[in-house]
Protein backbone atom coordinates (compact mmCIF):
# COMPACT_ATOMS: atom_id res chain seq x y z
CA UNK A 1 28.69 11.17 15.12
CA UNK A 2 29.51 14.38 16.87
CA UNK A 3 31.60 15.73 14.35
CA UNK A 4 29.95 18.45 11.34
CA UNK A 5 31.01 19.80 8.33
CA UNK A 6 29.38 22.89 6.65
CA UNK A 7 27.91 22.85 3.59
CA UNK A 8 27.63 26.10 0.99
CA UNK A 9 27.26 24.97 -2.42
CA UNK A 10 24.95 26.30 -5.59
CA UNK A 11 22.83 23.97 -6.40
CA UNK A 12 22.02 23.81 -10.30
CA UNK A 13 17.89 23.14 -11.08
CA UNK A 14 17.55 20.97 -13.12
CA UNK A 15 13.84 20.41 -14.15
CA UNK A 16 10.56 22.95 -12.99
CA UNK A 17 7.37 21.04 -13.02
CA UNK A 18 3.34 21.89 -12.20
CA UNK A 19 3.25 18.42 -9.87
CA UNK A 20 6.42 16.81 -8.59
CA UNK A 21 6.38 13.28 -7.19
CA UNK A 22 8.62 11.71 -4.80
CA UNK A 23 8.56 8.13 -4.98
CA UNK A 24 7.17 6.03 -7.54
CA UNK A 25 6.06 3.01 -5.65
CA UNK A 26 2.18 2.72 -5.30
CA UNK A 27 1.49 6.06 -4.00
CA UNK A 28 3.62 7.65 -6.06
CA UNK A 29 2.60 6.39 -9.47
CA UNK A 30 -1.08 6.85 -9.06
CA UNK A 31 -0.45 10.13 -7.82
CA UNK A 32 1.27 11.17 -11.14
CA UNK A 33 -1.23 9.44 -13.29
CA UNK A 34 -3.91 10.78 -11.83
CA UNK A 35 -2.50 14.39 -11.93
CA UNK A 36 -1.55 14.37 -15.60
CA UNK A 37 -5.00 12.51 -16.06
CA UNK A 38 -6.63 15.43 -14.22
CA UNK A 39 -4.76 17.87 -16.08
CA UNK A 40 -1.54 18.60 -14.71
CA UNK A 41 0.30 20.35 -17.76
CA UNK A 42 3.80 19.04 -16.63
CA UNK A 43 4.18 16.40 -13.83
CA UNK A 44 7.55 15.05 -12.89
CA UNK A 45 8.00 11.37 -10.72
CA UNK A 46 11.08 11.22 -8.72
CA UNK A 47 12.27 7.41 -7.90
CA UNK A 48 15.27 6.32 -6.42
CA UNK A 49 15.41 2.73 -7.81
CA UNK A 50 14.58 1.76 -11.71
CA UNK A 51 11.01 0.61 -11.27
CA UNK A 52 7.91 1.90 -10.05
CA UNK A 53 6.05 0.04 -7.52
CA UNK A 54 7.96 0.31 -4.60
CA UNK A 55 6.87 -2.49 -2.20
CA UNK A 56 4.86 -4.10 -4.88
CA UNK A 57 6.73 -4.27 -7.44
CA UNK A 58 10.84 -4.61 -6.21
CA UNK A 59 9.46 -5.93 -2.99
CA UNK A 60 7.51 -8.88 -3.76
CA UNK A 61 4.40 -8.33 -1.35
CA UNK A 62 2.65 -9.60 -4.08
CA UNK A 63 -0.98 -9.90 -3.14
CA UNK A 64 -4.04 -6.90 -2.54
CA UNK A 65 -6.10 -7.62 -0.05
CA UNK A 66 -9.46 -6.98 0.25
CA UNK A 67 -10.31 -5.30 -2.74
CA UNK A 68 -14.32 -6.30 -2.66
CA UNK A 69 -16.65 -6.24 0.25
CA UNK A 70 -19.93 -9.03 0.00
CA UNK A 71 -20.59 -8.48 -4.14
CA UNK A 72 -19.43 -4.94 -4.33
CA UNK A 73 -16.33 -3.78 -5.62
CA UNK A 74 -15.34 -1.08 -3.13
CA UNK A 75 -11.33 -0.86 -4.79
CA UNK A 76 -11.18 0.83 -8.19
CA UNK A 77 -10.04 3.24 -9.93
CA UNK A 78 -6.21 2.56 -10.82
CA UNK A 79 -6.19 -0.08 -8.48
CA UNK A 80 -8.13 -2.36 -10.60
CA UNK A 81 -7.14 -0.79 -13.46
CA UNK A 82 -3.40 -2.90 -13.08
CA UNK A 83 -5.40 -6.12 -13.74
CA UNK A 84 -7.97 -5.02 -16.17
CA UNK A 85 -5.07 -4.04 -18.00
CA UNK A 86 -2.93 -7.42 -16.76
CA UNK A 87 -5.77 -9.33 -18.20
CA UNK A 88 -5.34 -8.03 -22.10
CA UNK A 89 -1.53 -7.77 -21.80
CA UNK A 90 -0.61 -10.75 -20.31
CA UNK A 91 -3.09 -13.19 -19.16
CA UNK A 92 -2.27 -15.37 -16.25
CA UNK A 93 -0.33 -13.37 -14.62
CA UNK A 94 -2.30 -13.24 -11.33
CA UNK A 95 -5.08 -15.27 -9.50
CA UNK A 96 -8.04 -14.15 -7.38
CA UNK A 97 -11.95 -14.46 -7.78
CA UNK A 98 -13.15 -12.34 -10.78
CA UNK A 99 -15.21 -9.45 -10.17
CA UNK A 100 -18.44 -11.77 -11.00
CA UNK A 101 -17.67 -14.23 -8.56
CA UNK A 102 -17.04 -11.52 -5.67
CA UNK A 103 -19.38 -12.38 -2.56
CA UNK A 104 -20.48 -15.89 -4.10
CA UNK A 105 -21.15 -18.64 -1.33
CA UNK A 106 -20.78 -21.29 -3.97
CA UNK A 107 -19.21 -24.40 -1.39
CA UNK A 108 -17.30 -25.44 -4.34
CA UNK A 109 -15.69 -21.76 -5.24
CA UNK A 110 -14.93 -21.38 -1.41
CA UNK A 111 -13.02 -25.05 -1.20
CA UNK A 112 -11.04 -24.06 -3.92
CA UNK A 113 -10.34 -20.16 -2.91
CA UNK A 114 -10.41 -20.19 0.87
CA UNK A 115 -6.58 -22.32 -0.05
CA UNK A 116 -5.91 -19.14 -1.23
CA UNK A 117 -5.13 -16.65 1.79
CA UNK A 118 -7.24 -13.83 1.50
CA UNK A 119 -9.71 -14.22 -1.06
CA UNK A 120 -12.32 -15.48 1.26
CA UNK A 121 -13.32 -13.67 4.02
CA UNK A 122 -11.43 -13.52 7.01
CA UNK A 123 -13.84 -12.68 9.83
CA UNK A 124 -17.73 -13.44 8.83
CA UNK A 125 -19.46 -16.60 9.75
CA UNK A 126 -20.74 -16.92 6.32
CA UNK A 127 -17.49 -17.27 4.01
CA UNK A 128 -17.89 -15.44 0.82
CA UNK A 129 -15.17 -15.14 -2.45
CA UNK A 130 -13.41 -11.64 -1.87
CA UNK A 131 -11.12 -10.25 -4.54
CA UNK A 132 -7.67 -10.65 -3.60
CA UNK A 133 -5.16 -10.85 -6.31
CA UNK A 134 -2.15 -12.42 -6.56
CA UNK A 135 0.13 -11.50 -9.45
CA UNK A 136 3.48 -12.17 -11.21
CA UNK A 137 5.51 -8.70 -10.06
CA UNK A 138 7.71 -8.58 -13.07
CA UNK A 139 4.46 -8.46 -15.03
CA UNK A 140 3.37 -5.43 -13.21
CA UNK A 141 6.78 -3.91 -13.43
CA UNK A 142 6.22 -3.90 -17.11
CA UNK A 143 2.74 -2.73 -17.08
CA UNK A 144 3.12 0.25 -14.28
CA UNK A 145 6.08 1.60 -16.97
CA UNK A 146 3.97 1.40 -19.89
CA UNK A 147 0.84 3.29 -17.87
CA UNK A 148 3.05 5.96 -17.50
CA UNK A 149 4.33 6.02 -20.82
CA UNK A 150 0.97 6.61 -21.97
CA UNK A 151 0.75 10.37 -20.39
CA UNK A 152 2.54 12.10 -22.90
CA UNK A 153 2.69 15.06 -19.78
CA UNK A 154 4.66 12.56 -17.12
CA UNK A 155 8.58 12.78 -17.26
CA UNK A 156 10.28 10.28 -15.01
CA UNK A 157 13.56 10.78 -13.85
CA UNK A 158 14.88 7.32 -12.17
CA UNK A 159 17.79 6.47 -10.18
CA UNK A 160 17.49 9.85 -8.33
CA UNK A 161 17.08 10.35 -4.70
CA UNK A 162 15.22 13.16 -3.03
CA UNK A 163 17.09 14.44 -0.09
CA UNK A 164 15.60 17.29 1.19
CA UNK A 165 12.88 19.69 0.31
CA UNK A 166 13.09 23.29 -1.19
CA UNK A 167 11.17 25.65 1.42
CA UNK A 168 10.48 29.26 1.18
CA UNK A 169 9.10 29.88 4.76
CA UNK A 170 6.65 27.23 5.00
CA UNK A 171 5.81 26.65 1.51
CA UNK A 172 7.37 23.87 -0.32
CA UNK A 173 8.83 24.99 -3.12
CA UNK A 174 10.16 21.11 -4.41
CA UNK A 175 13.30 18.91 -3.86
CA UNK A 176 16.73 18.90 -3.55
CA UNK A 177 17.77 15.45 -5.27
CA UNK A 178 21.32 13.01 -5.89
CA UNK A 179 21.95 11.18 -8.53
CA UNK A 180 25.16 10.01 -11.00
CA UNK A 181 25.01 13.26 -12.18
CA UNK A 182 25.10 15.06 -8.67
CA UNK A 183 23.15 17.06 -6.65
CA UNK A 184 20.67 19.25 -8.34
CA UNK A 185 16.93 21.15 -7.44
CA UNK A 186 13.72 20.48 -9.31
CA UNK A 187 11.45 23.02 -8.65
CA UNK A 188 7.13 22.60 -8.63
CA UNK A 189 4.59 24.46 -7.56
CA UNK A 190 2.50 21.15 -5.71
CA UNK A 191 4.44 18.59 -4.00
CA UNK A 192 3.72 15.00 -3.28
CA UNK A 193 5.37 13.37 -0.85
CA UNK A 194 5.03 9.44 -1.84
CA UNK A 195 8.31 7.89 -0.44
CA UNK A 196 6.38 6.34 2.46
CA UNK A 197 8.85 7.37 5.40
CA UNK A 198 7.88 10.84 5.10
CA UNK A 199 11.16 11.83 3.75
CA UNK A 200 10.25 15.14 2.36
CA UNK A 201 7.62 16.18 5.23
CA UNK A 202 10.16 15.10 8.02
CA UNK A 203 12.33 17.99 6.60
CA UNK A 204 9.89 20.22 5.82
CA UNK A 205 8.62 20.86 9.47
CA UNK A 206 5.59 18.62 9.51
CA UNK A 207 5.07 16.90 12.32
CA UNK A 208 5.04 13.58 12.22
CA UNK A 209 4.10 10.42 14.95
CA UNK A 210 7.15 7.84 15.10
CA UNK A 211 5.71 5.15 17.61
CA UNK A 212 4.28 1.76 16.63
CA UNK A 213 2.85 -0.79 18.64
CA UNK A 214 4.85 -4.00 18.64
CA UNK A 215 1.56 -6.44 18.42
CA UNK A 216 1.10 -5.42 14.70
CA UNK A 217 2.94 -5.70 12.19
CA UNK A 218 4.38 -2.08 11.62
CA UNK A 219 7.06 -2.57 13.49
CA UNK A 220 8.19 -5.48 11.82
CA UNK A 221 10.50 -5.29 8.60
CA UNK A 222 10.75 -8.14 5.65
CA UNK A 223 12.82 -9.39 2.81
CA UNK A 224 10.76 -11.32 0.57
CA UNK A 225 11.82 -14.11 -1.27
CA UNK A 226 10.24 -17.22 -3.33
CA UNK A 227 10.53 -20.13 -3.47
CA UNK A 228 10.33 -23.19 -6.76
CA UNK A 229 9.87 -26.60 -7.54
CA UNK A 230 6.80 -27.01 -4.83
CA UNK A 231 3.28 -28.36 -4.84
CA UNK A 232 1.64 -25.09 -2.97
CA UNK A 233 -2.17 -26.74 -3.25
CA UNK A 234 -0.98 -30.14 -1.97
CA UNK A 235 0.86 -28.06 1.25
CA UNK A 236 -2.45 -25.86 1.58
CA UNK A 237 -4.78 -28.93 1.36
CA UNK A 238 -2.66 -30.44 3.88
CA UNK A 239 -2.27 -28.04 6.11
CA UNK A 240 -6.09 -27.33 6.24
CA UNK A 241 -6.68 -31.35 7.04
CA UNK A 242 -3.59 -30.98 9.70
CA UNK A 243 -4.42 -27.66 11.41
CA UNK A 244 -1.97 -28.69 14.47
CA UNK A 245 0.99 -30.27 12.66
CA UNK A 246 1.02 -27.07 10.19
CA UNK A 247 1.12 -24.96 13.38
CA UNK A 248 4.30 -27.00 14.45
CA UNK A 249 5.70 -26.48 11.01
CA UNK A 250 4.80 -22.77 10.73
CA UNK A 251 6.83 -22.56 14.37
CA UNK A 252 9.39 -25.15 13.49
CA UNK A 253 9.94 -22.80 10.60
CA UNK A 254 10.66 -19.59 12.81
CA UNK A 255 12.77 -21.02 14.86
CA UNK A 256 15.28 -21.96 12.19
CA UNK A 257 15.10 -18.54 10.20
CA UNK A 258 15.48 -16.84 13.61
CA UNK A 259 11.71 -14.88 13.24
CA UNK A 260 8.22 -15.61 11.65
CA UNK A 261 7.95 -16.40 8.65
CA UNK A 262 5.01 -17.21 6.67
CA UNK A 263 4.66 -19.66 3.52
CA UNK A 264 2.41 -17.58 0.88
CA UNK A 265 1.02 -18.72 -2.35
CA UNK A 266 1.83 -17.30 -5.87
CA UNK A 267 -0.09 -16.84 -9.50
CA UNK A 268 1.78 -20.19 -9.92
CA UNK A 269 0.97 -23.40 -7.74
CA UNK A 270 4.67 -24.35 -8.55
CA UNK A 271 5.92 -21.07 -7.08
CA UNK A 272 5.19 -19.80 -3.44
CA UNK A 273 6.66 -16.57 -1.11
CA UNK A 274 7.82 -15.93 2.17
CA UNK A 275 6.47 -13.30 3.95
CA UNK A 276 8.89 -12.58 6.85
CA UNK A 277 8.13 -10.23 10.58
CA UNK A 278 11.44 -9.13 12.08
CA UNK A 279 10.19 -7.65 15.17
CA UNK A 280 11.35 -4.55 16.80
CA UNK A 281 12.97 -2.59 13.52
CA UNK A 282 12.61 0.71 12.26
CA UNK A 283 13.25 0.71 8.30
CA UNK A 284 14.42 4.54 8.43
CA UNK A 285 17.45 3.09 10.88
CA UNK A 286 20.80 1.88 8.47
CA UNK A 287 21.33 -1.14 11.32
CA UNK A 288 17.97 -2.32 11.27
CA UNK A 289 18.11 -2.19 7.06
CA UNK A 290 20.91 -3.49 6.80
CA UNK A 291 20.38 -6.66 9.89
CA UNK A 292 17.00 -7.84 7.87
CA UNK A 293 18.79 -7.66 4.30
CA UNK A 294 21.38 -9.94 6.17
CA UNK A 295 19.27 -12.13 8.61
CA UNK A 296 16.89 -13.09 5.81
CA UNK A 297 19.18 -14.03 3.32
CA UNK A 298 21.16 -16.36 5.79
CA UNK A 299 18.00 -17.92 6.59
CA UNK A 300 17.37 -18.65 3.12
CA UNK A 301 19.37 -22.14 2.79
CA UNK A 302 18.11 -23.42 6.14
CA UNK A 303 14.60 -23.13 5.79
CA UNK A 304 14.35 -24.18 1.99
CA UNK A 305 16.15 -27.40 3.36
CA UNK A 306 13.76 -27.94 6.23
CA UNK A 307 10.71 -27.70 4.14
CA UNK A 308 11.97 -30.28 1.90
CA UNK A 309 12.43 -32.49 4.40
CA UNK A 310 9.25 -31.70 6.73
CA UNK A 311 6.88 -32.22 4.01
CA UNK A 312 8.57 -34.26 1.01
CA UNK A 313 4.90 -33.98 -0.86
CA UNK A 314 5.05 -30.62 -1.38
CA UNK A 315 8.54 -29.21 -1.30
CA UNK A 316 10.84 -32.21 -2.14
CA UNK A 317 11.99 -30.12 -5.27
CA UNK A 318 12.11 -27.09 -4.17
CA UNK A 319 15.15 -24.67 -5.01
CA UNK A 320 15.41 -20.59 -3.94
CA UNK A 321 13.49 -18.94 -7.49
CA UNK A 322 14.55 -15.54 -6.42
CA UNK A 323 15.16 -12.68 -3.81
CA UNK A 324 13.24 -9.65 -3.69
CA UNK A 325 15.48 -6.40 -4.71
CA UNK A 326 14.31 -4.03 -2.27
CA UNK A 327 13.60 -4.79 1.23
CA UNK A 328 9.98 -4.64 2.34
CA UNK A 329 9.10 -1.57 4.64
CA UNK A 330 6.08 -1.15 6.79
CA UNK A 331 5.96 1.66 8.80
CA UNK A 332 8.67 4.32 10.11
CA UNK A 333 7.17 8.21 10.53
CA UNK A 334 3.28 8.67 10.48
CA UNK A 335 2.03 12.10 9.82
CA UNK A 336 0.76 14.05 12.36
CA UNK A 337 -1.99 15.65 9.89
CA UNK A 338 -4.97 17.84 9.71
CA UNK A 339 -6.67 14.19 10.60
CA UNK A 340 -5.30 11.58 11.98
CA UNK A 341 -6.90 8.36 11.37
CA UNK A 342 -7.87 6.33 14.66
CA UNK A 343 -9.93 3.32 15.78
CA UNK A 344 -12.88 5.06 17.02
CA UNK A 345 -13.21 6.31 13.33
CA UNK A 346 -13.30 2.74 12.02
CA UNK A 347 -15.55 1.63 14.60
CA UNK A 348 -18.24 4.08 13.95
CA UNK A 349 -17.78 3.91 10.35
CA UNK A 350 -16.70 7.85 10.45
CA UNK A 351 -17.86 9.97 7.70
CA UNK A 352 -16.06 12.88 6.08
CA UNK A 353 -16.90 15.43 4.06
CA UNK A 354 -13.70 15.57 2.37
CA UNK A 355 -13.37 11.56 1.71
CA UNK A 356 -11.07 10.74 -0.60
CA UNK A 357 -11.46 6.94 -0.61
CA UNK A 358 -14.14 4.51 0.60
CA UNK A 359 -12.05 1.14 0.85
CA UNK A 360 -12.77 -2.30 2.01
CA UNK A 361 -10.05 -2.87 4.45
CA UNK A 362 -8.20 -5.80 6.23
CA UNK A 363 -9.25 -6.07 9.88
CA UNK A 364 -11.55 -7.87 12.20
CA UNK A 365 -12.87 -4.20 13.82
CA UNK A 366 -15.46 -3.88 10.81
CA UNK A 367 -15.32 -6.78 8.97
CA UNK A 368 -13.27 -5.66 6.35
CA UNK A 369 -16.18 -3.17 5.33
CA UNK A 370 -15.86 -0.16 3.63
CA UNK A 371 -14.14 2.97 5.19
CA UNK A 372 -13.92 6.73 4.63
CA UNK A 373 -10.45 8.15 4.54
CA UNK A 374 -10.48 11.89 4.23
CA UNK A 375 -8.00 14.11 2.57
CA UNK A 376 -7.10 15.86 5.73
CA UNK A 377 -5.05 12.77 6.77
CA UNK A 378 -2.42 13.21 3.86
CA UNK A 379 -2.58 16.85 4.13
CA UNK A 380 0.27 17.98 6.76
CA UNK A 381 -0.12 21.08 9.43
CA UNK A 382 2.20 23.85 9.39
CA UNK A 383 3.44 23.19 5.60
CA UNK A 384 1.97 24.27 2.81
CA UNK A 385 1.45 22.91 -0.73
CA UNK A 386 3.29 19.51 -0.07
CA UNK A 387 0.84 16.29 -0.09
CA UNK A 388 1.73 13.00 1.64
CA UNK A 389 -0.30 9.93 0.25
CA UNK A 390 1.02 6.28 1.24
CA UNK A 391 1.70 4.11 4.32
CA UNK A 392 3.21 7.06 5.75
CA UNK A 393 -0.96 8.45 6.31
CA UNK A 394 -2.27 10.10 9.61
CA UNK A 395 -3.40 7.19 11.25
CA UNK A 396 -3.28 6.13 15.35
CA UNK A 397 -0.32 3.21 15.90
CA UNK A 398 -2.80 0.88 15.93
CA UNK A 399 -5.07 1.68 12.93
CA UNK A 400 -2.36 2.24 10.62
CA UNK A 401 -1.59 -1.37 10.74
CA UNK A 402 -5.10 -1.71 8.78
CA UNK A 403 -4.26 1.44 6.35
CA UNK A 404 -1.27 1.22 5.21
CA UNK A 405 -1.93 -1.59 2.56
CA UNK A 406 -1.21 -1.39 -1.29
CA UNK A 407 -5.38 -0.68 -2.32
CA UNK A 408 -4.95 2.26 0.35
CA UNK A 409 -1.59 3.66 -1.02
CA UNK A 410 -2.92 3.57 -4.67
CA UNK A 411 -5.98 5.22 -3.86
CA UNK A 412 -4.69 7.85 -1.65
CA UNK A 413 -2.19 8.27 -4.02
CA UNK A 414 -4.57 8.75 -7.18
CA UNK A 415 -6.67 11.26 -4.72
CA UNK A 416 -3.61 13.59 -4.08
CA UNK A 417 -2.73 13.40 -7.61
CA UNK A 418 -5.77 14.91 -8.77
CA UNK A 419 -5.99 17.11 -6.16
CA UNK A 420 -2.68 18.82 -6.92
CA UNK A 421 -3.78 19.24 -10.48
CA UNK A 422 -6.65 20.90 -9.18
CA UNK A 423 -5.15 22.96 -7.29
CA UNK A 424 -2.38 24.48 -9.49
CA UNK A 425 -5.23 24.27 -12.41
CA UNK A 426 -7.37 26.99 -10.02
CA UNK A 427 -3.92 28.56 -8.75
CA UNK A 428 -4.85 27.48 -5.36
CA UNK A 429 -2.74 26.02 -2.31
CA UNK A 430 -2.92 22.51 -1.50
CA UNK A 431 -4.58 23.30 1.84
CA UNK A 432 -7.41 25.53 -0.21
CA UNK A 433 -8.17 23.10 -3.00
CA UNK A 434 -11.73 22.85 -4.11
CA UNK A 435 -12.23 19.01 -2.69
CA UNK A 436 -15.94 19.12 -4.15
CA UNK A 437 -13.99 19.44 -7.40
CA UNK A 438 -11.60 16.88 -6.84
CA UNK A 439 -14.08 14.55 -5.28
CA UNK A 440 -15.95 14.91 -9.12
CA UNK A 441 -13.26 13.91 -10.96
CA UNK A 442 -12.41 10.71 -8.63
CA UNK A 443 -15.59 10.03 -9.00
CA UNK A 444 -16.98 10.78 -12.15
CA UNK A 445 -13.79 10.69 -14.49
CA UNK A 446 -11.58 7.84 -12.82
CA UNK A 447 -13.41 4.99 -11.60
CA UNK A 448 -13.05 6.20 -7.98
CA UNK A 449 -16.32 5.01 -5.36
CA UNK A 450 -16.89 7.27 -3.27
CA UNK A 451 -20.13 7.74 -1.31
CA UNK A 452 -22.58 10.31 -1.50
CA UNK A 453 -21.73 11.39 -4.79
CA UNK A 454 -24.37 12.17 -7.62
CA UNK A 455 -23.06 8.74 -9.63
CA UNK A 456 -22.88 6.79 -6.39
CA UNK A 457 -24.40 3.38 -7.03
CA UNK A 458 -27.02 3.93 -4.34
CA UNK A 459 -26.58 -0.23 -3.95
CA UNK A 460 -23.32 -0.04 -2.38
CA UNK A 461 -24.85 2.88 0.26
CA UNK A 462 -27.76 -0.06 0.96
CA UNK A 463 -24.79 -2.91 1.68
CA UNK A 464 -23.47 -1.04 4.20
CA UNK A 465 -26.68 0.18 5.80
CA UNK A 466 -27.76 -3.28 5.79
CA UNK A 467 -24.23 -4.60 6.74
CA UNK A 468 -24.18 -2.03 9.55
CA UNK A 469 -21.28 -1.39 8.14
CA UNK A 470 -19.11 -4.73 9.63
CA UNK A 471 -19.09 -2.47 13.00
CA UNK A 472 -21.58 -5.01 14.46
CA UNK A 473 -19.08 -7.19 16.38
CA UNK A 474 -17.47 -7.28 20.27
CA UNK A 475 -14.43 -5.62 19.59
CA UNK A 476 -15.93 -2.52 17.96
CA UNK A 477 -18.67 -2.46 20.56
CA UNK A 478 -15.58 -2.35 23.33
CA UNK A 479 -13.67 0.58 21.27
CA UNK A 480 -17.19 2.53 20.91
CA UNK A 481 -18.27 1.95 24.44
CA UNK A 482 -14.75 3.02 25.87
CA UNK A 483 -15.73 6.69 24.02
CA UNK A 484 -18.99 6.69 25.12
CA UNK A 485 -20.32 6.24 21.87
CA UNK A 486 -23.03 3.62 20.16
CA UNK A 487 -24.65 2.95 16.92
């Protein structure tokens, strides 16, 4: 590693764009439909693989959590857009409580969803149905293609890898990228930085946060794969009735694959996932990559033959259905932005004047109640006209654990879309946008919640007020008093 070689080649452009984005997993592609949506005359998406989706889609962590908080729907915009669309295009091709049934009581409905991890809710007393989908990702391959399609101002260019960016002092000025063809230079005048490592705003001279705290899960990489042939509802039923002997299964289980592992249900009940945690990796290191591509695919045999003969009921058929083709990621660089997300803001239910998204999130601090995320923590110091939406967000190393889900990349994602179309609309910097306009179109023209806006159903302000929020409990109290702070 001590040896260099010098570089000095010309490097041919190849494409100039209004909006370029790098990465087309969930960030990514709401970003770019939300910029040619907001009027971005030319918008170009950078991927690397042949798919957009990213973890979703190529890396089977096929569920959203959380999209609903009591009977509000707090996740919109393009987020539930994928299964309002799902839902005319191919039916059946996820499960979850519909949007009626969100915060129903019903003791039948919760029987029959709380089997279902997720769409009841984790942490009240009172369970309630939560909207939590779980979805066939080939189906959503298919549909995230055609969404782009439909923007006749979107060009995608896949199978091409973003190496660097293109600076001019401290403006980016776009991408250097490889690909069959070789190494070439597309050229934009906003930036997105979707690939969720913070490939772009590494280079660029952002800085950026790299530590993660080993009791979450960010430090933790995964290969999903799923499994056929089972009886998922008989397992679940059982394992609800046998709370102890599904314990000793779940650690039974870990021991043979050599880390936790976590048996996950589908859209089918013939059809389940494994979730995987290999602790202590970094998925921006090549010998962590490659170690989980290998130690979860040697696991694979084992553990489908252990199931089959732990509980015969449920698994006695059960074969390997497939592999995920892209490893699953959590969390490498954070950015060190204009805001960085921490737990005091979740615990006083922060509120910004530049929020972007008001989500219902995963996480016992509030509940899973709605929370404020502000531009400011995708928008990077020191560089200019480069935005970084995705799991990659300003947050503390142990809030991002909360924020870096799917419903959070799509709607940060759809937020810095639309405000780099704003911004090169006004001829503005990314760091001078007008966020009152951007805020209007989120909220107004896409579907986006966000609160105190002039269309802002004034009964999703009352939940929260009368919810407190979901801040109410001991261990937001502890993170409040430790500031000083109270309700």
């Amino acid at each position: 590693m001590g040896k260099t070689i010098q570089e000095t080649n010309t490097v041919p452009v190849y494409e100039e764009c209004d909006v370029l984005v790098v990465g087309g997993g969930a960030a990514g592609h709401s970003a770019a439909i939300a910029a040619a949506r907001a009027g971005a005359k030319k918008v170009i998406i950078l991927e690397r693989y042949g798919y957009f989706g990213g973890d979703v889609t190529g890396g089977y962590v096929i569920m959203i959590p959380t999209m609903s908080w009591y009977n509000k729907s707090f996740v919109r915009g393009l987020q539930e857009e994928w299964f309002t669309r799902l839902d005319k295009s191919a039916p059946g091709s996820y499960i979850c409580p519909s949007l009626k049934e969100i915060g129903d009581t019903s003791p039948v409905l919760i029987d029959r969803w709380s089997l279902i991890h997720g769409c009841t809710s984790m942490w009240a007393e009172n369970k309630r149905l939560v909207r939590a989908p779980y979805y066939e990702p080939n189906q959503l391959k298919i549909e995230l293609d055609l969404m782009v399609q439909e923007e006749p101002n979107i060009k995608v260019m896949f199978h091409c890898w973003a190496t660097k960016p293109v600076m001019d002092g401290n403006v980016v000025k776009g991408v250097f990228f490889e690909s069959k063809e070789g190494r070439h230079v597309v050229l934009s005048k906003i930036t997105i930085d979707a690939t969720g490592d913070g490939d772009i705003f590494a280079q660029a001279g952002a800085p950026f946060l790299g530590q993660r705290d080993a009791s979450t899960r960010v430090d933790k990489t995964a290969l999903v794969w799923r499994m056929g042939g089972v009886d998922f509802e008989a397992y679940a039923r059982w394992a609800r009735q046998f709370p102890k002997e599904n314990a000793s299964f779940r650690d039974e289980l870990a021991k043979i694959a050599g880390f936790r592992t976590a048996v996950l249900p589908t859209e089918r009940n013939d059809v389940v996932w494994f979730n995987n945690f290999l602790p202590s990796k970094d998925c921006i290191k090549i010998k962590d990559l490659t170690a989980t591509e290998l130690e979860v695919r040697t696991s694979i045999r084992a553990t489908i033959d252990f199931c089959k003969r732990a509980i015969p009921f449920a698994f006695r058929d059960a074969f390997l259905y497939d592999i995920a083709p892209q490893l699953g990621a959590r969390c490498s660089r954070r950015l060190d932005g204009e805001h960085v997300m921490t737990q005091l803001d979740v615990a006083t239910a922060a509120k910004f004047d530049d929020v972007i998204a008001w989500h219902s999130i995963v996480g016992p601090m509030n509940d899973s109640g709605p929370v404020e995320l502000p531009y400011r923590c995708i928008l990077p110091k020191k560089v200019e006209n480069l935005i970084c939406p995705g799991r990659h967000l300003a947050a503390d190393e142990i809030i991002i654990d909360t924020l870096l889900l799917i419903p959070q990349c799509v709607g940060l994602g759809q937020a810095a879309g639309v405000a780099a179309a704003v911004a090169v609309n006004d001829g503005t910097t990314a760091h001078k946008v007008d966020i009152k306009k951007v805020q209007r179109i989120l909220s107004e023209e896409q579907d986006v919640p966000l609160p105190r806006q002039r269309n802002t159903d004034p009964e999703m302000v009352q939940l929260c007020e009368d919810h407190h929020y979901g801040i109410m409990n001991e261990r937001a109290k502890k993170i409040r008093a430790a500031a000083g702070l109270d309700w």
